[in-house]
PDB file of N, CA and C in Angstrom:
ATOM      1  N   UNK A   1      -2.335  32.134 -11.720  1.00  0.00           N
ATOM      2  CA  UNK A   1      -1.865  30.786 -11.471  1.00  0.00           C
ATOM      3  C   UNK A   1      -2.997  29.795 -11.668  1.00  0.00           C
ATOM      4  N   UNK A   2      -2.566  28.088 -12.079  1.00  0.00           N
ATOM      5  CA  UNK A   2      -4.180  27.630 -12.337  1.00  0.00           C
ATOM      6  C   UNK A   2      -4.002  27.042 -10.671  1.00  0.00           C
ATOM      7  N   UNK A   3      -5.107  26.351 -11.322  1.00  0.00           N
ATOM      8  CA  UNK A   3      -5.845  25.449  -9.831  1.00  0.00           C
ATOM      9  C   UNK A   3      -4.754  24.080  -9.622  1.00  0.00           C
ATOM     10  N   UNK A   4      -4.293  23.853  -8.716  1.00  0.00           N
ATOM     11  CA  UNK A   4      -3.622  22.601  -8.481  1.00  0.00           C
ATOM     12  C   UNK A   4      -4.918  21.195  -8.112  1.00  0.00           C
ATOM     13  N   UNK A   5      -4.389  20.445  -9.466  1.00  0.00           N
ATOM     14  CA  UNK A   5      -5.897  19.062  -8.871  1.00  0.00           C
ATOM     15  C   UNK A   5      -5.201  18.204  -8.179  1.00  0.00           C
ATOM     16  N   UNK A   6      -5.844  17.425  -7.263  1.00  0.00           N
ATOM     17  CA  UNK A   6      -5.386  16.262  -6.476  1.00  0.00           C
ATOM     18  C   UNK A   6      -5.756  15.041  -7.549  1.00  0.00           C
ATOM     19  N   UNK A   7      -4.928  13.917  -7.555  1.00  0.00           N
ATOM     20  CA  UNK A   7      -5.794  12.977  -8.169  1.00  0.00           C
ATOM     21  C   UNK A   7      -5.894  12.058  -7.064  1.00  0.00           C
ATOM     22  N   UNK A   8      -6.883  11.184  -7.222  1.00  0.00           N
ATOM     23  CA  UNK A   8      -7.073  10.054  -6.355  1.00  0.00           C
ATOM     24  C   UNK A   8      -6.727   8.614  -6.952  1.00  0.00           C
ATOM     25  N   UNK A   9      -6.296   7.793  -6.154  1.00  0.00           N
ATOM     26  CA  UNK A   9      -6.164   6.591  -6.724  1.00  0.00           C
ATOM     27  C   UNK A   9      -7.601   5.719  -6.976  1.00  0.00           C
ATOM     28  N   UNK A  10      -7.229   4.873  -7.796  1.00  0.00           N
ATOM     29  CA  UNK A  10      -9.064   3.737  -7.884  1.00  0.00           C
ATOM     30  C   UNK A  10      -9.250   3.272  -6.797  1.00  0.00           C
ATOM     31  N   UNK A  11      -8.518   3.076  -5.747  1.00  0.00           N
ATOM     32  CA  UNK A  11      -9.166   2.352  -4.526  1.00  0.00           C
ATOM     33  C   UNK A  11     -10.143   3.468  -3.485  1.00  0.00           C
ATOM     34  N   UNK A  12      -9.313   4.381  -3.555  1.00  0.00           N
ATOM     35  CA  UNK A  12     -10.320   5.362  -2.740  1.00  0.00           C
ATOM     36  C   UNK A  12     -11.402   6.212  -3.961  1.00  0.00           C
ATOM     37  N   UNK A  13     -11.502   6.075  -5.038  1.00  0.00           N
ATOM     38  CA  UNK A  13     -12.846   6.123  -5.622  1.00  0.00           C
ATOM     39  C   UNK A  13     -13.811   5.310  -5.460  1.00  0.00           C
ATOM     40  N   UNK A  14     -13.308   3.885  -5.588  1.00  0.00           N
ATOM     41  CA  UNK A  14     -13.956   2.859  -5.505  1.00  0.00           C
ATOM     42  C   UNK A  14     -14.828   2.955  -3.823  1.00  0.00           C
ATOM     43  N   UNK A  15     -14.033   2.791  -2.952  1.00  0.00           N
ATOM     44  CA  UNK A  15     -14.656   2.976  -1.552  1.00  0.00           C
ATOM     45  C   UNK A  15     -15.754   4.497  -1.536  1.00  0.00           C
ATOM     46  N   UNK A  16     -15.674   5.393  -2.564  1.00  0.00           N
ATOM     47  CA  UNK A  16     -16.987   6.301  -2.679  1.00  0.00           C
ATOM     48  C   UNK A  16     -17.726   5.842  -3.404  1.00  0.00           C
ATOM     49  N   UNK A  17     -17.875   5.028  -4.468  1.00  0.00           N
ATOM     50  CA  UNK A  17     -18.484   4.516  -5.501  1.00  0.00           C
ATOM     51  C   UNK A  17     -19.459   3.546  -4.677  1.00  0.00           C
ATOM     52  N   UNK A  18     -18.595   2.993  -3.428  1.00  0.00           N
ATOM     53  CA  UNK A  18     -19.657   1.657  -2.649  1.00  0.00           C
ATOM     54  C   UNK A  18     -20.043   2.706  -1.665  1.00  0.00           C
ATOM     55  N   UNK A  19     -19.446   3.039  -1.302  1.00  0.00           N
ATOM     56  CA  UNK A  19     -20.548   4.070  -0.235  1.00  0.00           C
ATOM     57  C   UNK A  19     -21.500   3.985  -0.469  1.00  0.00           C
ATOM     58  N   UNK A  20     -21.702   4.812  -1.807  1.00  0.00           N
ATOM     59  CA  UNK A  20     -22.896   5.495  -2.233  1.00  0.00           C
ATOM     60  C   UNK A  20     -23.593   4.639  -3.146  1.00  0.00           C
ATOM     61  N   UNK A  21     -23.256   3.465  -3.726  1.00  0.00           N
ATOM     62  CA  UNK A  21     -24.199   2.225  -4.119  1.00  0.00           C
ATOM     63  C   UNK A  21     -24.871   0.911  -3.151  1.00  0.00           C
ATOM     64  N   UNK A  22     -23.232   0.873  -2.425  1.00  0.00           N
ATOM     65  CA  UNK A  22     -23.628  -0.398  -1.353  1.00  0.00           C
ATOM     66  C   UNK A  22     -23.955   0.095  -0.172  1.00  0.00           C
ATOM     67  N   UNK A  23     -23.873   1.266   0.550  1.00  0.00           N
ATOM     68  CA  UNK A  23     -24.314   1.752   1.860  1.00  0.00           C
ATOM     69  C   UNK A  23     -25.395   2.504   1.590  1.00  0.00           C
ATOM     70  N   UNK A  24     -25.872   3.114   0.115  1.00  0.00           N
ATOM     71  CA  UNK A  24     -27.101   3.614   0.230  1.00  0.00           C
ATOM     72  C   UNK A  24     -26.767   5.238   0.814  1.00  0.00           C
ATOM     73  N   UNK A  25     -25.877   5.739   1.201  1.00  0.00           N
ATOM     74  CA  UNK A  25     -25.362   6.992   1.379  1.00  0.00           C
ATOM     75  C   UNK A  25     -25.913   8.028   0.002  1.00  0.00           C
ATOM     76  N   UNK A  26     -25.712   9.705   0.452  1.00  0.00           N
ATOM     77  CA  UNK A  26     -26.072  10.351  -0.318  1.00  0.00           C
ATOM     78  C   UNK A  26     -24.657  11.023  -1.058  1.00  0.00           C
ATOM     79  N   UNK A  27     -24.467  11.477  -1.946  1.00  0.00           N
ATOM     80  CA  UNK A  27     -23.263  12.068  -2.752  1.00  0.00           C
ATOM     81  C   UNK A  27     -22.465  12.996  -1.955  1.00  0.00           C
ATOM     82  N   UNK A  28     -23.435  13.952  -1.079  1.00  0.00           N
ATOM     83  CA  UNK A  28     -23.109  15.014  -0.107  1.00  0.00           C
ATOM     84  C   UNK A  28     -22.556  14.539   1.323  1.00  0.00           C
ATOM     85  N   UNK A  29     -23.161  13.139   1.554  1.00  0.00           N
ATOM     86  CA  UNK A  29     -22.571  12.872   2.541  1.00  0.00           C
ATOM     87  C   UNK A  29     -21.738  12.018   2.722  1.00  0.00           C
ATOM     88  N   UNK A  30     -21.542  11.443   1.751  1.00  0.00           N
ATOM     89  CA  UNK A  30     -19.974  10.540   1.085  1.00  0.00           C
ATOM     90  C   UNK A  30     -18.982  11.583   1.398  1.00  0.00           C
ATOM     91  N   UNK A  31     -19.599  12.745   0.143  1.00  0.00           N
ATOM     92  CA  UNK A  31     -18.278  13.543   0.387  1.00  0.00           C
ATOM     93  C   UNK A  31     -17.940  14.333   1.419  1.00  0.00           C
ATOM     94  N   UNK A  32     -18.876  14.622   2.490  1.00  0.00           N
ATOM     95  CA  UNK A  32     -18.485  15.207   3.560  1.00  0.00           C
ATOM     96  C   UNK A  32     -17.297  13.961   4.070  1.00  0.00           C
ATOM     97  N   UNK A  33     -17.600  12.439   4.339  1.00  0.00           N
ATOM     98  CA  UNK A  33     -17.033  11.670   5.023  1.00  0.00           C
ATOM     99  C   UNK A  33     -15.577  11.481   4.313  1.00  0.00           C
ATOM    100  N   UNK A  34     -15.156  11.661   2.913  1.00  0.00           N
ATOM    101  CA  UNK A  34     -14.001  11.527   2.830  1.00  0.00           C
ATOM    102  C   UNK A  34     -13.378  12.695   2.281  1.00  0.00           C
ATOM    103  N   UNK A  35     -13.878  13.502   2.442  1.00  0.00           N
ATOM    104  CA  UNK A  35     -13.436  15.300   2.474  1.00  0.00           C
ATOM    105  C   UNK A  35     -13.013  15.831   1.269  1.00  0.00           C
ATOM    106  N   UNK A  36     -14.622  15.484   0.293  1.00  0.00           N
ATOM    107  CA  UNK A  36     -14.116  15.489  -1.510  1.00  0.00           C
ATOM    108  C   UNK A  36     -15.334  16.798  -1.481  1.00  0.00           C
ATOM    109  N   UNK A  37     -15.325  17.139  -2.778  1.00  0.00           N
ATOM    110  CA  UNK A  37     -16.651  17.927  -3.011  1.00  0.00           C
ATOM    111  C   UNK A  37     -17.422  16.555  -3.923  1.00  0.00           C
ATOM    112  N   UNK A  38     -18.616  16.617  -3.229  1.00  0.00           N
ATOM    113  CA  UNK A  38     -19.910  16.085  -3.717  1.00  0.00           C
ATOM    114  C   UNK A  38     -20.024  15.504  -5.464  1.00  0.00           C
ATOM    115  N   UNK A  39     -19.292  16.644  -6.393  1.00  0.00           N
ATOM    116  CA  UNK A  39     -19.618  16.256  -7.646  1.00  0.00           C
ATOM    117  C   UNK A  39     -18.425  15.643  -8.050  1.00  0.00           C
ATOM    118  N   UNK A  40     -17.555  15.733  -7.403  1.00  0.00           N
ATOM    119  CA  UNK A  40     -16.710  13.974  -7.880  1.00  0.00           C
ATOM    120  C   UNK A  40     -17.108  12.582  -7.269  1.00  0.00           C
ATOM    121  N   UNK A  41     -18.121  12.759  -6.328  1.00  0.00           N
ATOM    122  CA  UNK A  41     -18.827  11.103  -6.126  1.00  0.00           C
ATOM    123  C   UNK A  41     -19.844  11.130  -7.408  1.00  0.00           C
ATOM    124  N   UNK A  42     -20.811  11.941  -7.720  1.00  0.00           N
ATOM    125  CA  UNK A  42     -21.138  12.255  -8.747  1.00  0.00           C
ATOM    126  C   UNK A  42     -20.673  11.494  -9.997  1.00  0.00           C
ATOM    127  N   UNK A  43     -19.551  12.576 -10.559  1.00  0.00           N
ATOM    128  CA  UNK A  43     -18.871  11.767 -11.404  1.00  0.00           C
ATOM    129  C   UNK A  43     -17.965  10.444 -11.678  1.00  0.00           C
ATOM    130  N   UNK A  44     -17.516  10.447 -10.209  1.00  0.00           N
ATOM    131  CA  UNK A  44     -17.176   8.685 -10.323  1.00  0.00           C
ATOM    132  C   UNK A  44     -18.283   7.997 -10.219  1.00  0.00           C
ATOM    133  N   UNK A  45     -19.006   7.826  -9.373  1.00  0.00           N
ATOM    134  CA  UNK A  45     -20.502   6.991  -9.663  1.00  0.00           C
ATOM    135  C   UNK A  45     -21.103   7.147 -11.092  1.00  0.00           C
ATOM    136  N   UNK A  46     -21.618   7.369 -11.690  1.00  0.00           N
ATOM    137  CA  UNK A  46     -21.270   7.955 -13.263  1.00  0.00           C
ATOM    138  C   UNK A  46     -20.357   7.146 -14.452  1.00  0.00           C
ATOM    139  N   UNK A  47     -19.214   7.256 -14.082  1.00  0.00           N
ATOM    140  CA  UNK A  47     -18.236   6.313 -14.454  1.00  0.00           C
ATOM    141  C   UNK A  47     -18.321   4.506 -14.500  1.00  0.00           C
ATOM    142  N   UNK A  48     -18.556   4.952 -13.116  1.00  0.00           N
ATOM    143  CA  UNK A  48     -18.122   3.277 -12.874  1.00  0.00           C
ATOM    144  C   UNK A  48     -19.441   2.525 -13.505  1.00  0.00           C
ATOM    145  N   UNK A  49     -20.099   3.515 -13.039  1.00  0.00           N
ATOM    146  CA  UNK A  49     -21.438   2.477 -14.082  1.00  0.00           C
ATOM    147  C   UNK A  49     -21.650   2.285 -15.165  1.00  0.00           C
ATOM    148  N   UNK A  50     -21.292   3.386 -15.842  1.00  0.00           N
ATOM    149  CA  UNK A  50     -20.746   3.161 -17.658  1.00  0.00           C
ATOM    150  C   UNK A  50     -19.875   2.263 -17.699  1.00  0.00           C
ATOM    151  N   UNK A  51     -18.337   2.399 -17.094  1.00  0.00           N
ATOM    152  CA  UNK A  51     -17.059   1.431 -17.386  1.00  0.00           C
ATOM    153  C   UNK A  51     -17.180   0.599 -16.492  1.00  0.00           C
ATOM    154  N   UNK A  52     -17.614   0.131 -15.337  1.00  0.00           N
ATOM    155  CA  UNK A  52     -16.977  -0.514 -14.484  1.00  0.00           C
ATOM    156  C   UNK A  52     -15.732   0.006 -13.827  1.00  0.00           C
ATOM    157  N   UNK A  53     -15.343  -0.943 -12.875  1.00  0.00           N
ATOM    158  CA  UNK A  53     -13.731  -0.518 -13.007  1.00  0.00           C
ATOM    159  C   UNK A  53     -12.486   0.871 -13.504  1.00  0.00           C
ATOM    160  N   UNK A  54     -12.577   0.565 -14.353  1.00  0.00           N
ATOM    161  CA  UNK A  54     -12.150   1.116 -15.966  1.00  0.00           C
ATOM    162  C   UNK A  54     -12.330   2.414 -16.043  1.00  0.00           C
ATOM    163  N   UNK A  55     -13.726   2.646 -15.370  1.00  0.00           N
ATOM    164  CA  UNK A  55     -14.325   4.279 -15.577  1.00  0.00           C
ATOM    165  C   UNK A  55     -13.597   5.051 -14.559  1.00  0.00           C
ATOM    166  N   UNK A  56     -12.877   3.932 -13.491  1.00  0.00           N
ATOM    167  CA  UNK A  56     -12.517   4.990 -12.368  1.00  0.00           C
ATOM    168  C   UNK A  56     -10.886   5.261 -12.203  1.00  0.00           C
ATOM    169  N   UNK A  57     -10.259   4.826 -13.376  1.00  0.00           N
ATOM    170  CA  UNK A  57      -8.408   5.007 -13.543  1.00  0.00           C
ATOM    171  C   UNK A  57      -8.656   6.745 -14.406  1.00  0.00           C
ATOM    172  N   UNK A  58      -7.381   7.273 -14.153  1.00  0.00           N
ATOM    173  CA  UNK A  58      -7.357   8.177 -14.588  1.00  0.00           C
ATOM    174  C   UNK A  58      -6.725   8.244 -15.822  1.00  0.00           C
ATOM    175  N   UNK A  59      -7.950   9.755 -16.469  1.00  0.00           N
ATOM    176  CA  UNK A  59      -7.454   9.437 -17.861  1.00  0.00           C
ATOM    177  C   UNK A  59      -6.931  11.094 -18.437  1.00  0.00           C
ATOM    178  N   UNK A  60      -6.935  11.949 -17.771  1.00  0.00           N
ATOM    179  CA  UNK A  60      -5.920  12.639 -18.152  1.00  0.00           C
ATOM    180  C   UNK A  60      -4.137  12.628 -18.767  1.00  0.00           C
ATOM    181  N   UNK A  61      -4.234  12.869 -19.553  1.00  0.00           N
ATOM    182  CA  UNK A  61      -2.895  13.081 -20.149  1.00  0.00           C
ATOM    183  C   UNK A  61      -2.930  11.857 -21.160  1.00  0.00           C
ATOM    184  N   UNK A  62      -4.095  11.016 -21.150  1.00  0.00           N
ATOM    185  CA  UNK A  62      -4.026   9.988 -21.800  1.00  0.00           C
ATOM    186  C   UNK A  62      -4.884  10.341 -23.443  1.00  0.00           C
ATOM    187  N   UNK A  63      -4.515   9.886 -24.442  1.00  0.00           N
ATOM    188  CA  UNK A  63      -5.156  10.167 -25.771  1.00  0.00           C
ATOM    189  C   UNK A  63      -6.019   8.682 -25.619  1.00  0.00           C
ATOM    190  N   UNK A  64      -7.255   9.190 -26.532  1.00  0.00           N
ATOM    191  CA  UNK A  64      -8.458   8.385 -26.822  1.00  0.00           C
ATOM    192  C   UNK A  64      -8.486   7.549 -28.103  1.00  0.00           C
ATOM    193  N   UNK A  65      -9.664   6.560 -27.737  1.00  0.00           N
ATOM    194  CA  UNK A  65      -9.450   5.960 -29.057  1.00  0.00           C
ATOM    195  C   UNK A  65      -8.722   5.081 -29.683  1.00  0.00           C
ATOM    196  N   UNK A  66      -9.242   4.192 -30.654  1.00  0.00           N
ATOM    197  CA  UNK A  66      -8.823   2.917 -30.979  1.00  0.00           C
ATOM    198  C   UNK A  66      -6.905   3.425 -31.116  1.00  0.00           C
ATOM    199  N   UNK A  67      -6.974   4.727 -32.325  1.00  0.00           N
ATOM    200  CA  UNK A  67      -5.749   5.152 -33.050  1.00  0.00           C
ATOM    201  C   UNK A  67      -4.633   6.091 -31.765  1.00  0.00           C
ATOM    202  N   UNK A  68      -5.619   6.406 -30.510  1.00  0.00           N
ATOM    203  CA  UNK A  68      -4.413   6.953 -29.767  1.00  0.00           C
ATOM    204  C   UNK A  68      -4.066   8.439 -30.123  1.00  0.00           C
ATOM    205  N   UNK A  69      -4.344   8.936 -31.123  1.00  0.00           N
ATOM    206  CA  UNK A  69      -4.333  10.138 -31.302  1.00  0.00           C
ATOM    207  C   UNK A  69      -3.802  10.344 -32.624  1.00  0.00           C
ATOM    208  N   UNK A  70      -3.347  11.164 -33.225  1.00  0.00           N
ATOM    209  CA  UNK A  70      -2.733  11.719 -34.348  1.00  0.00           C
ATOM    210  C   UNK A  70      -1.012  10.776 -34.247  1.00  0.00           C
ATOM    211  N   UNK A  71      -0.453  10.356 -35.401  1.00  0.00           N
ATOM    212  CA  UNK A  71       0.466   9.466 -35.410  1.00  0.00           C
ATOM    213  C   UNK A  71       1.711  10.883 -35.576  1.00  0.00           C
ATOM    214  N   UNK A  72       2.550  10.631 -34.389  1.00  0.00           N
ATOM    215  CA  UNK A  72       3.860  11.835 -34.477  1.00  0.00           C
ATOM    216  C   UNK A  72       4.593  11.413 -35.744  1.00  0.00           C
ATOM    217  N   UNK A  73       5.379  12.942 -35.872  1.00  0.00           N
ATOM    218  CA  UNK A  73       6.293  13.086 -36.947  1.00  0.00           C
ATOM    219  C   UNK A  73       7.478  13.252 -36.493  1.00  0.00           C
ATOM    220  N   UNK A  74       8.281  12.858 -37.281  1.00  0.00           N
ATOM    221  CA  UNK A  74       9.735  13.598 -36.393  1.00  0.00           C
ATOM    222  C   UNK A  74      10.099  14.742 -36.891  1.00  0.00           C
ATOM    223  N   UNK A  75      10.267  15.482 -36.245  1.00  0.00           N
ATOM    224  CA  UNK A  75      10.714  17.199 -36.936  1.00  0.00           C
ATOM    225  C   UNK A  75      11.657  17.646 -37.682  1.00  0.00           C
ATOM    226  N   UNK A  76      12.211  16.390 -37.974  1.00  0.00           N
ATOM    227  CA  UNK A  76      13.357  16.911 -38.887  1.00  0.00           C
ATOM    228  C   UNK A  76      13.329  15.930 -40.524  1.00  0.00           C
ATOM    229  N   UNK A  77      11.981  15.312 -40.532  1.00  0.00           N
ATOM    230  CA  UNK A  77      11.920  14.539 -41.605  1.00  0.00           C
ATOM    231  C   UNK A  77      11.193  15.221 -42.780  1.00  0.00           C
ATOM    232  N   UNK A  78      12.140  15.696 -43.603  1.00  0.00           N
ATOM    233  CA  UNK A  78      12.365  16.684 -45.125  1.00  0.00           C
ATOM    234  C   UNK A  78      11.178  16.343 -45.774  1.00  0.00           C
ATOM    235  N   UNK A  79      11.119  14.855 -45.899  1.00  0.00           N
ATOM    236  CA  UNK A  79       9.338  14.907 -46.697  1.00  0.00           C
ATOM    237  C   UNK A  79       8.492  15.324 -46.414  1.00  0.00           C
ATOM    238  N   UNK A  80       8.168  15.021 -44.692  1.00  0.00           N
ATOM    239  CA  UNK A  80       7.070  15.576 -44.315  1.00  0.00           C
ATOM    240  C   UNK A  80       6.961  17.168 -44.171  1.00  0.00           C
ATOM    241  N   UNK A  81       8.301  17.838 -43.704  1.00  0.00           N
ATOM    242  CA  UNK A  81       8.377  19.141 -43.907  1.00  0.00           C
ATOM    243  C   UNK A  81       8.054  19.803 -45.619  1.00  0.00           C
ATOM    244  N   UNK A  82       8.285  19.509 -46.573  1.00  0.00           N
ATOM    245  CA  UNK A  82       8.278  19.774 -48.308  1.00  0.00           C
ATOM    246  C   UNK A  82       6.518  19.165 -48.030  1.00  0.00           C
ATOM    247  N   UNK A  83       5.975  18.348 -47.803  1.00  0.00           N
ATOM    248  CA  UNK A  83       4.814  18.191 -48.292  1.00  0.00           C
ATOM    249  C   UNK A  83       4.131  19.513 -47.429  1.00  0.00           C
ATOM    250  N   UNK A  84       4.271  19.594 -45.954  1.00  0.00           N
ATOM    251  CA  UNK A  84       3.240  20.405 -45.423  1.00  0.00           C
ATOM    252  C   UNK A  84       3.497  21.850 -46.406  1.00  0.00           C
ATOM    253  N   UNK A  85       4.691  22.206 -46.298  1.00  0.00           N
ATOM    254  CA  UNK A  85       5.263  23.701 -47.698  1.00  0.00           C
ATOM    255  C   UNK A  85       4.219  23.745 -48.248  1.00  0.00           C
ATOM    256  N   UNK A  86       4.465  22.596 -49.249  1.00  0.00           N
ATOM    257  CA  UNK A  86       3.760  22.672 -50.746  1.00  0.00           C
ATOM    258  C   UNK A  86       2.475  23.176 -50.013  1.00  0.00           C
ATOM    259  N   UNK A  87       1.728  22.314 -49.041  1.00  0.00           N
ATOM    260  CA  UNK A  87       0.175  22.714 -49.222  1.00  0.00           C
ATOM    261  C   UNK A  87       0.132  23.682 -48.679  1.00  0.00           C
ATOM    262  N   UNK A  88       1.043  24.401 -47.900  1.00  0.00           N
ATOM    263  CA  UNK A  88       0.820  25.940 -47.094  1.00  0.00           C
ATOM    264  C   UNK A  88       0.893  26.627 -48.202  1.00  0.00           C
ATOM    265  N   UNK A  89       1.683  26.587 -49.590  1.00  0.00           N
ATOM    266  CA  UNK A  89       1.864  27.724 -50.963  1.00  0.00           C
ATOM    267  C   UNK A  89       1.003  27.211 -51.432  1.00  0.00           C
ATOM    268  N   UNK A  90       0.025  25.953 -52.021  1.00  0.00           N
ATOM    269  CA  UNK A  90      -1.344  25.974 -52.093  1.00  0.00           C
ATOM    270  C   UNK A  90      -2.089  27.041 -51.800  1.00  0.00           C
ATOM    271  N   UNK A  91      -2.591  26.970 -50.405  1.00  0.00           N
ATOM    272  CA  UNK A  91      -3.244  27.918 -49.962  1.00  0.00           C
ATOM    273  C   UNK A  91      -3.246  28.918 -49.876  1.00  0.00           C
ATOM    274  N   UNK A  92      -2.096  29.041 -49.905  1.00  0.00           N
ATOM    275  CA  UNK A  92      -1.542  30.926 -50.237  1.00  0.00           C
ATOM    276  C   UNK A  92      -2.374  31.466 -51.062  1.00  0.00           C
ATOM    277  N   UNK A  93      -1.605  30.521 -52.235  1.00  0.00           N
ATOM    278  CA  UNK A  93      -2.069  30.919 -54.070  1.00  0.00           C
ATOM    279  C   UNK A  93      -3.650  31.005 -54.085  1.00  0.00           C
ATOM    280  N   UNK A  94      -4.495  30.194 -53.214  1.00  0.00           N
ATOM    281  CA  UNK A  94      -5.772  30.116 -53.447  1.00  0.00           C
ATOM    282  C   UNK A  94      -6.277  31.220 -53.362  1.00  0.00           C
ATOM    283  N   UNK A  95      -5.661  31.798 -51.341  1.00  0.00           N
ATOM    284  CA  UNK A  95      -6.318  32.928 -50.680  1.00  0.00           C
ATOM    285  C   UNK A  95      -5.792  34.353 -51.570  1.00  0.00           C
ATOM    286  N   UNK A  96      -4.778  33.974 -52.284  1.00  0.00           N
ATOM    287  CA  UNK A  96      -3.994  35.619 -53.238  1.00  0.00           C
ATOM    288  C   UNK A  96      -5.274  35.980 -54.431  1.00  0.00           C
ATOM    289  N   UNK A  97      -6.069  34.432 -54.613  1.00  0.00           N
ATOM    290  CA  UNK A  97      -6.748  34.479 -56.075  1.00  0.00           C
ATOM    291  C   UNK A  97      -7.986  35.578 -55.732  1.00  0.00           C
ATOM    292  N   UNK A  98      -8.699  35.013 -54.268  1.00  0.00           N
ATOM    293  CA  UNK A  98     -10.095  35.839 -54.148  1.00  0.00           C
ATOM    294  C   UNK A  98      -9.832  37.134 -53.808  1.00  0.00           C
TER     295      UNK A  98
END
């Protein structure tokens, strides 16, 4: 079975992020006080100082990048199915040659 993650919202990152910038607190004892392990104050502190803000929304499940990821196809559109063909019997023919 995998690991079940908790996510946290930005406000209670944020309140570890000042802990441990504006109270001068240590990573270990942030996270003892709001009952995290240590290397996610770590890594949100980390964050927020690269992004601001920004660094501390969650970005799982989210695609990167200006383009967002690879542009979908619809699975039933004949061109795009006949073009990928063709280049899969391309390659065939190449790998049959050596």
């Amino acid at each position: 079975m995998g690991k079940i993650r908790k996510t946290y919202d930005v406000k209670f990152k944020k309140k570890a992020v000042d802990l441990y910038l504006k109270e001068g607190m240590g990573y270990k004892t942030v996270a003892k006080e709001l009952g995290i392990d240590h290397s996610m104050v770590r890594r949100w502190v980390k964050h927020y100082e690269q992004e601001g803000i920004q660094g501390l929304e969650e970005k799982r499940g989210k695609a990167k990048g200006p383009g967002k990821g690879r542009p979908r196809t619809r699975p039933g559109d004949p061109e795009t199915k006949i073009k990928r063909l063709e280049a899969e019997v391309e390659m065939l023919k190449k790998l049959l040659k050596m």
